[in-house]
PDB file of N, CA and C in Angstrom:
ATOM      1  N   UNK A   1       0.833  -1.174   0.000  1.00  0.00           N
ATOM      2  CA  UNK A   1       0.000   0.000   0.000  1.00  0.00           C
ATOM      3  C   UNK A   1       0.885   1.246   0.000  1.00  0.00           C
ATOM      4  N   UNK A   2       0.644   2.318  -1.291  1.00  0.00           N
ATOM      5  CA  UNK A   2       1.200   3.529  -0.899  1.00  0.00           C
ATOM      6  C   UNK A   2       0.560   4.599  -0.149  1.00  0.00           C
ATOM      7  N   UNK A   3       1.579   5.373   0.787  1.00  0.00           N
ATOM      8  CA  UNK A   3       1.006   6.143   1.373  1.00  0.00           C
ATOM      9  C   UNK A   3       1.761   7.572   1.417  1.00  0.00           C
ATOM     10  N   UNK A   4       0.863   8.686   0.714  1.00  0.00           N
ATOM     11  CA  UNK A   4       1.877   9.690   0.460  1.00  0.00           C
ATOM     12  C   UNK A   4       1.696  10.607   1.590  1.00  0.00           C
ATOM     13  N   UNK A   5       2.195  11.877   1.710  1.00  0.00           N
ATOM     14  CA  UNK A   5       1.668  12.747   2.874  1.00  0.00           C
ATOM     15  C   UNK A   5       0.507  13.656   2.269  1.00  0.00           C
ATOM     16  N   UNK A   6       0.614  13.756   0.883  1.00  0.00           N
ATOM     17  CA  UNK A   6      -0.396  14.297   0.089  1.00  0.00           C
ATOM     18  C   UNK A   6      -2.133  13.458   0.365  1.00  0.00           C
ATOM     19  N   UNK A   7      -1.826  12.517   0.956  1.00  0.00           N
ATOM     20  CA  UNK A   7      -2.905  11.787   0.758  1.00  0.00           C
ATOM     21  C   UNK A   7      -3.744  11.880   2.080  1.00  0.00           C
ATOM     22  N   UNK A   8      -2.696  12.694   3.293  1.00  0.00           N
ATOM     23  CA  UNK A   8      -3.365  12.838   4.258  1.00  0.00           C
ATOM     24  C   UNK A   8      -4.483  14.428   4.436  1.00  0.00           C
ATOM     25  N   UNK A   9      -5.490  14.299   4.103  1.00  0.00           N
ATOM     26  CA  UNK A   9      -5.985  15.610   3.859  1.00  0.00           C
ATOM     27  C   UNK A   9      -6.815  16.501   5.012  1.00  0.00           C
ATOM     28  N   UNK A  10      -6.989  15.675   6.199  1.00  0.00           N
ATOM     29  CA  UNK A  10      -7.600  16.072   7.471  1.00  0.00           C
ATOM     30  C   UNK A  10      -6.797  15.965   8.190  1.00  0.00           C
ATOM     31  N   UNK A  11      -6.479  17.056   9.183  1.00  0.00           N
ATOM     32  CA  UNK A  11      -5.762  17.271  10.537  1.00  0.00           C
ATOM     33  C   UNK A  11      -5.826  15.460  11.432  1.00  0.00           C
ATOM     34  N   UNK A  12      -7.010  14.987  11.425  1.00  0.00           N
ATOM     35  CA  UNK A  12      -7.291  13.678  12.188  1.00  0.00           C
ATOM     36  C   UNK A  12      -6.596  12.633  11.203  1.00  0.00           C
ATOM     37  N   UNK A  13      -6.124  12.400   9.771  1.00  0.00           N
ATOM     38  CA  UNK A  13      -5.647  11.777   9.583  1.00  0.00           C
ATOM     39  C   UNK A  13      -3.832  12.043   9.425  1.00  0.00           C
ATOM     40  N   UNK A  14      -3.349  13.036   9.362  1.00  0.00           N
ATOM     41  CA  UNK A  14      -1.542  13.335   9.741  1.00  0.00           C
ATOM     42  C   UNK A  14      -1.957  13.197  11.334  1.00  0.00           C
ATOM     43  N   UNK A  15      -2.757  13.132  12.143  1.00  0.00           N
ATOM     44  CA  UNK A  15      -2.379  12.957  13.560  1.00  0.00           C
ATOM     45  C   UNK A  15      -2.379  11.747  13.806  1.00  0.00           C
ATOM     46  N   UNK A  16      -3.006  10.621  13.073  1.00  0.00           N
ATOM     47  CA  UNK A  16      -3.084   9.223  13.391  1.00  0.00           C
ATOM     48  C   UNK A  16      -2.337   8.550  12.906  1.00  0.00           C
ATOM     49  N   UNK A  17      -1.427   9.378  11.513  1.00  0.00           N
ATOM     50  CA  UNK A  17      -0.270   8.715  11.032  1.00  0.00           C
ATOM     51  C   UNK A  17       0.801   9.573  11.333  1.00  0.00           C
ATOM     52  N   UNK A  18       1.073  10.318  12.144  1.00  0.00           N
ATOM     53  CA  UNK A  18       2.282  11.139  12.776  1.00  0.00           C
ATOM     54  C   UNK A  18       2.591  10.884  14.559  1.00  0.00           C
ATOM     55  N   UNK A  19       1.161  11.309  14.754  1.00  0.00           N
ATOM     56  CA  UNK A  19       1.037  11.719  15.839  1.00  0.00           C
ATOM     57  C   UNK A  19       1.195  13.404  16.316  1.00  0.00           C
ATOM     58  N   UNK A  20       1.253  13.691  14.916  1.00  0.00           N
ATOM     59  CA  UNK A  20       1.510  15.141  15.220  1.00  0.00           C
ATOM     60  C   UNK A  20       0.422  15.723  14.844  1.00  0.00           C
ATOM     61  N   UNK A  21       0.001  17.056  15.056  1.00  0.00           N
ATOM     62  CA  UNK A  21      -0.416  18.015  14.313  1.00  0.00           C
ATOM     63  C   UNK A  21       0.233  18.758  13.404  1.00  0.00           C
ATOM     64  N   UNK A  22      -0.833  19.297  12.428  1.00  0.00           N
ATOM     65  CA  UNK A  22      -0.094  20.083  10.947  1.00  0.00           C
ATOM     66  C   UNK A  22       0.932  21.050  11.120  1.00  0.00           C
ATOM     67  N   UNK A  23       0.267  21.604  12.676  1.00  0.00           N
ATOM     68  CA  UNK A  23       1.099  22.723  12.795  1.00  0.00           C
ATOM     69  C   UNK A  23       2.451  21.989  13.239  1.00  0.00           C
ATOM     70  N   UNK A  24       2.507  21.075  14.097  1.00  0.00           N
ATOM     71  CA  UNK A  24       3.853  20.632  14.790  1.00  0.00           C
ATOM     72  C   UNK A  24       4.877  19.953  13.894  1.00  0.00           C
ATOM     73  N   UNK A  25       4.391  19.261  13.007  1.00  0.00           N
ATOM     74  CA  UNK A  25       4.362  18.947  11.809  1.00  0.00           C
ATOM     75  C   UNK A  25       5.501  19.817  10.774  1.00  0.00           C
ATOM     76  N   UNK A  26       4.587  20.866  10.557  1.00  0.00           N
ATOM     77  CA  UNK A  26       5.633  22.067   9.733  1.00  0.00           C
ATOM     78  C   UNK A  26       6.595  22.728  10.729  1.00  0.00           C
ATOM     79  N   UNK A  27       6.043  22.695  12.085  1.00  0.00           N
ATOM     80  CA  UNK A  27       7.694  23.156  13.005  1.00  0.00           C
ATOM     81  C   UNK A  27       8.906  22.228  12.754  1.00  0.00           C
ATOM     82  N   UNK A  28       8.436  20.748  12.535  1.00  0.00           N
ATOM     83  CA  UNK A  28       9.496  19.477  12.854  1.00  0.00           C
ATOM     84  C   UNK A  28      10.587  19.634  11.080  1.00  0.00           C
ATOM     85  N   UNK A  29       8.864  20.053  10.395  1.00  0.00           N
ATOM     86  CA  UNK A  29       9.790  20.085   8.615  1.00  0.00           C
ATOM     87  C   UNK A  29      10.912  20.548   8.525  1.00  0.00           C
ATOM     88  N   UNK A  30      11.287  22.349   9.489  1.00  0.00           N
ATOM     89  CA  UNK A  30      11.652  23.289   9.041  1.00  0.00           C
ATOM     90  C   UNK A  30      13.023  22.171   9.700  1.00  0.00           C
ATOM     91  N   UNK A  31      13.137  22.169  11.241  1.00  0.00           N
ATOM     92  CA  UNK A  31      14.342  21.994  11.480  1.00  0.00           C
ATOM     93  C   UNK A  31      14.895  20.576  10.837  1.00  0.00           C
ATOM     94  N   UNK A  32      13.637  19.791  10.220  1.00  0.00           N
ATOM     95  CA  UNK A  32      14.328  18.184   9.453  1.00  0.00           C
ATOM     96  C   UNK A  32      15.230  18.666   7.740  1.00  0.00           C
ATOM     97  N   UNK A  33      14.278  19.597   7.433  1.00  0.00           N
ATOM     98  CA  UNK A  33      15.405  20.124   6.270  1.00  0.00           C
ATOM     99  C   UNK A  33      16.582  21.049   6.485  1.00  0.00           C
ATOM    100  N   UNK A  34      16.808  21.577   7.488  1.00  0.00           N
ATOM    101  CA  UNK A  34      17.765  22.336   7.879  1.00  0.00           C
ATOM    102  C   UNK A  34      18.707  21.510   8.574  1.00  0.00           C
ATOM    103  N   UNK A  35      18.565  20.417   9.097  1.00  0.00           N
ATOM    104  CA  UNK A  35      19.333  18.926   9.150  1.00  0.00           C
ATOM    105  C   UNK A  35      19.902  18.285   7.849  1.00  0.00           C
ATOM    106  N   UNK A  36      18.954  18.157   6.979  1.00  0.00           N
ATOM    107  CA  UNK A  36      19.298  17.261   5.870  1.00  0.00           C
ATOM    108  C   UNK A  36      20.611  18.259   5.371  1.00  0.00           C
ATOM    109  N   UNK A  37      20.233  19.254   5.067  1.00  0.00           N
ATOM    110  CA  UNK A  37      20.939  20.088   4.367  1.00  0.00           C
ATOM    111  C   UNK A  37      22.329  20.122   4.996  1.00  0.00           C
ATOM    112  N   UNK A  38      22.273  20.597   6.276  1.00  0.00           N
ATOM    113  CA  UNK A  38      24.103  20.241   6.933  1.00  0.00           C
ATOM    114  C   UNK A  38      24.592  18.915   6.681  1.00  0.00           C
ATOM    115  N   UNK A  39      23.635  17.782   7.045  1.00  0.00           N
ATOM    116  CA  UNK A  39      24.415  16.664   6.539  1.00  0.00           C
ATOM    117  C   UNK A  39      24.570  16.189   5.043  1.00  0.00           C
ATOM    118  N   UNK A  40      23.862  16.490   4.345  1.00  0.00           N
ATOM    119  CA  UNK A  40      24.700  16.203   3.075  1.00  0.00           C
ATOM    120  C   UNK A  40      24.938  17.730   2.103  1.00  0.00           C
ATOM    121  N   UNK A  41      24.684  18.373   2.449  1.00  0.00           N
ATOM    122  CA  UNK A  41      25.551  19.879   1.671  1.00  0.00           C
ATOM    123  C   UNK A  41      24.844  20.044   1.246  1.00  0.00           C
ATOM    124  N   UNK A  42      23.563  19.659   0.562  1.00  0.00           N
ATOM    125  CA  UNK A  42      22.961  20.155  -0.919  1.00  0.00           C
ATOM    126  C   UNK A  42      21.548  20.221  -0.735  1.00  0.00           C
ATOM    127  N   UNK A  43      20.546  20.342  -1.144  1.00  0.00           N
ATOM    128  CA  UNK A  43      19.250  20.591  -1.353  1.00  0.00           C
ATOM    129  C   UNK A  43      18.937  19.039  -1.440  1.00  0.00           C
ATOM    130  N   UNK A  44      17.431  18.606  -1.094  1.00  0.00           N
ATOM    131  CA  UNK A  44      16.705  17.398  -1.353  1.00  0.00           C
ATOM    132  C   UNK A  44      16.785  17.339  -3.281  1.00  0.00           C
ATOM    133  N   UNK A  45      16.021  18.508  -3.821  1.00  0.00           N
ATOM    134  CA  UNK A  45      15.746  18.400  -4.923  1.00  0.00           C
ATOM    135  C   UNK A  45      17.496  18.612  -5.993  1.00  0.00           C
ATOM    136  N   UNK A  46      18.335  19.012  -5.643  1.00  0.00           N
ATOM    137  CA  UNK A  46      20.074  18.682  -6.009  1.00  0.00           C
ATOM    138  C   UNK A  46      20.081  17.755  -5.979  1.00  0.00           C
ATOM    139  N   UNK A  47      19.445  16.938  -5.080  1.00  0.00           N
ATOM    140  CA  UNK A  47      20.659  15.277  -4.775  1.00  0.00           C
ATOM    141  C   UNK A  47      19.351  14.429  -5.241  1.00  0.00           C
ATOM    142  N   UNK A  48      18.415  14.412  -5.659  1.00  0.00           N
ATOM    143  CA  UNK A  48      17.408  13.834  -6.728  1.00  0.00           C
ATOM    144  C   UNK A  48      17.519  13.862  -8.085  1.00  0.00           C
ATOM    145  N   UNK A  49      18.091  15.424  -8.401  1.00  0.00           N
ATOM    146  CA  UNK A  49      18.100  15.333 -10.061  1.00  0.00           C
ATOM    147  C   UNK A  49      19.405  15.179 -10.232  1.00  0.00           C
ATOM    148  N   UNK A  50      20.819  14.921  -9.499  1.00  0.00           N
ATOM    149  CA  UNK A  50      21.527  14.516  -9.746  1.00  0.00           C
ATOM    150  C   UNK A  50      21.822  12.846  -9.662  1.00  0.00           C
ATOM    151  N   UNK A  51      20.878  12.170  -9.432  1.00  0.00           N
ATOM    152  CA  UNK A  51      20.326  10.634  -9.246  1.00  0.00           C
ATOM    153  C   UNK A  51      20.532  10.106 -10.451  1.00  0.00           C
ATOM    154  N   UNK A  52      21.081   9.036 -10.775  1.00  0.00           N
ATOM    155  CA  UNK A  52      20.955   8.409 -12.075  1.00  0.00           C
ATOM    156  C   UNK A  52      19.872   7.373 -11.650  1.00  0.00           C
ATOM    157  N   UNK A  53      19.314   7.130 -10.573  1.00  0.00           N
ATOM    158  CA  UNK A  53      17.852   6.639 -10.472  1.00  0.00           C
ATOM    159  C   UNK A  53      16.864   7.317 -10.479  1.00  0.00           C
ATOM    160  N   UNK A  54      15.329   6.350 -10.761  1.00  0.00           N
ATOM    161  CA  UNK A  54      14.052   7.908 -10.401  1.00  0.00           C
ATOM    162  C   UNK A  54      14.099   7.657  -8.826  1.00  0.00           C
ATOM    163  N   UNK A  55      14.525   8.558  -8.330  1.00  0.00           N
ATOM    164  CA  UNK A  55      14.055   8.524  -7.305  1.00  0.00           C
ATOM    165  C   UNK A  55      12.392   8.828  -6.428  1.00  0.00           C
ATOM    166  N   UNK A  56      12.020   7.819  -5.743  1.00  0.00           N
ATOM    167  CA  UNK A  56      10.520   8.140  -5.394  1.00  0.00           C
ATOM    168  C   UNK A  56      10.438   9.121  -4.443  1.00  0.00           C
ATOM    169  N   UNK A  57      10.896   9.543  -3.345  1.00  0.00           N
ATOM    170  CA  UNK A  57      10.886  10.325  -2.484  1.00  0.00           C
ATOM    171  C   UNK A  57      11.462  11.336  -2.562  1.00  0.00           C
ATOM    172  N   UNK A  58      10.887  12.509  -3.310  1.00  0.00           N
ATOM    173  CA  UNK A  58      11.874  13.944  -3.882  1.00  0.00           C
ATOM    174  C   UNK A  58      11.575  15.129  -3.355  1.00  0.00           C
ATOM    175  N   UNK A  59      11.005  15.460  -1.786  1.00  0.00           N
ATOM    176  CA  UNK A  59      10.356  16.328  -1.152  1.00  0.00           C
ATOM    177  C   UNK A  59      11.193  16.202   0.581  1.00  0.00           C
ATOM    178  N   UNK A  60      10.901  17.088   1.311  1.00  0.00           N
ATOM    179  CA  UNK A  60      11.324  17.108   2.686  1.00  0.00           C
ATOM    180  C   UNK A  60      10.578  16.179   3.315  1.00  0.00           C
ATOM    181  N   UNK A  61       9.103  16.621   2.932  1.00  0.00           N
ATOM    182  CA  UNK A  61       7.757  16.338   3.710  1.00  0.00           C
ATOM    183  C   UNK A  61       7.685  14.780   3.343  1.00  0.00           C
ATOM    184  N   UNK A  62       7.752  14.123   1.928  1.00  0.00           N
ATOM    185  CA  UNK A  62       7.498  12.822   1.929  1.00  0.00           C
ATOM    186  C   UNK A  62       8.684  12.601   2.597  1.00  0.00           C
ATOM    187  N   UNK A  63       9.781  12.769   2.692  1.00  0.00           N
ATOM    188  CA  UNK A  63      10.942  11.849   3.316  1.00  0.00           C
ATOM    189  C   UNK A  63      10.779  11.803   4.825  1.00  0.00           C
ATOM    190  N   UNK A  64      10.166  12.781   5.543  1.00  0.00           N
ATOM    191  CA  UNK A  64       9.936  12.937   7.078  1.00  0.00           C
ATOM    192  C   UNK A  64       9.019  11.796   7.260  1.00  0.00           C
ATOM    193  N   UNK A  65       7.759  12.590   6.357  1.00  0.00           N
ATOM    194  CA  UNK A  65       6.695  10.943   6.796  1.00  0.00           C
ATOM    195  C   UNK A  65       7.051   9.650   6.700  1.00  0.00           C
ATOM    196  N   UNK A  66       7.929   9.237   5.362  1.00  0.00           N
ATOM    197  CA  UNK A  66       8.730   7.809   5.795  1.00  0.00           C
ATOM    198  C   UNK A  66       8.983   7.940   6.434  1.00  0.00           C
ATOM    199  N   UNK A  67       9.935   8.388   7.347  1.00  0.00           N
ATOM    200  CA  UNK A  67      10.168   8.094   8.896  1.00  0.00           C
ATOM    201  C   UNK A  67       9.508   7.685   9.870  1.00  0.00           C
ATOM    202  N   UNK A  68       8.235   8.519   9.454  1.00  0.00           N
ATOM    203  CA  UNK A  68       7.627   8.531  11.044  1.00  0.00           C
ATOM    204  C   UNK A  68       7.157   6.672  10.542  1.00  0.00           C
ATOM    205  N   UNK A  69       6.535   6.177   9.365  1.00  0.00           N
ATOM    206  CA  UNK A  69       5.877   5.169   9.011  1.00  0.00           C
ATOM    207  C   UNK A  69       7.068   3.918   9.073  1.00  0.00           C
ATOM    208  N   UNK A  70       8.403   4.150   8.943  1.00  0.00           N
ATOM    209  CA  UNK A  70       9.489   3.223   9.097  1.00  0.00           C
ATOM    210  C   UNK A  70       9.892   2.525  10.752  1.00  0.00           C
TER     211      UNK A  70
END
């Protein structure tokens, strides 16, 4: 089953698959891409189109929610 973050469209469903709220949610985004970025130097969308794979996960937000779902 795929599950995107796009697909969560009510506050009650990112809280039952986070545990967060939207708002806590976009607080956690800011400092998870401002992480990514020190650890590998470059932008999410840099280190995707420099991929010689497609990569499926090409956003901050889908890569956070794998997490929380991993």
């Amino acid at each position: 089953m795929k599950l995107h973050i796009s697909d969560l469209t009510t506050e009650r469903q990112l809280r039952s698959a986070t545990g967060l709220t939207k708002e806590k949610f976009e607080i956690l985004l800011v400092s998870f891409q401002e992480s990514y970025e020190t650890i590998y130097g470059k932008t999410i969308e840099k280190r995707t189109s420099e991929s010689p794979n497609n990569p499926t996960i090409t956003s901050y937000s889908e890569l956070l929610f794998f997490n929380f779902l991993a």
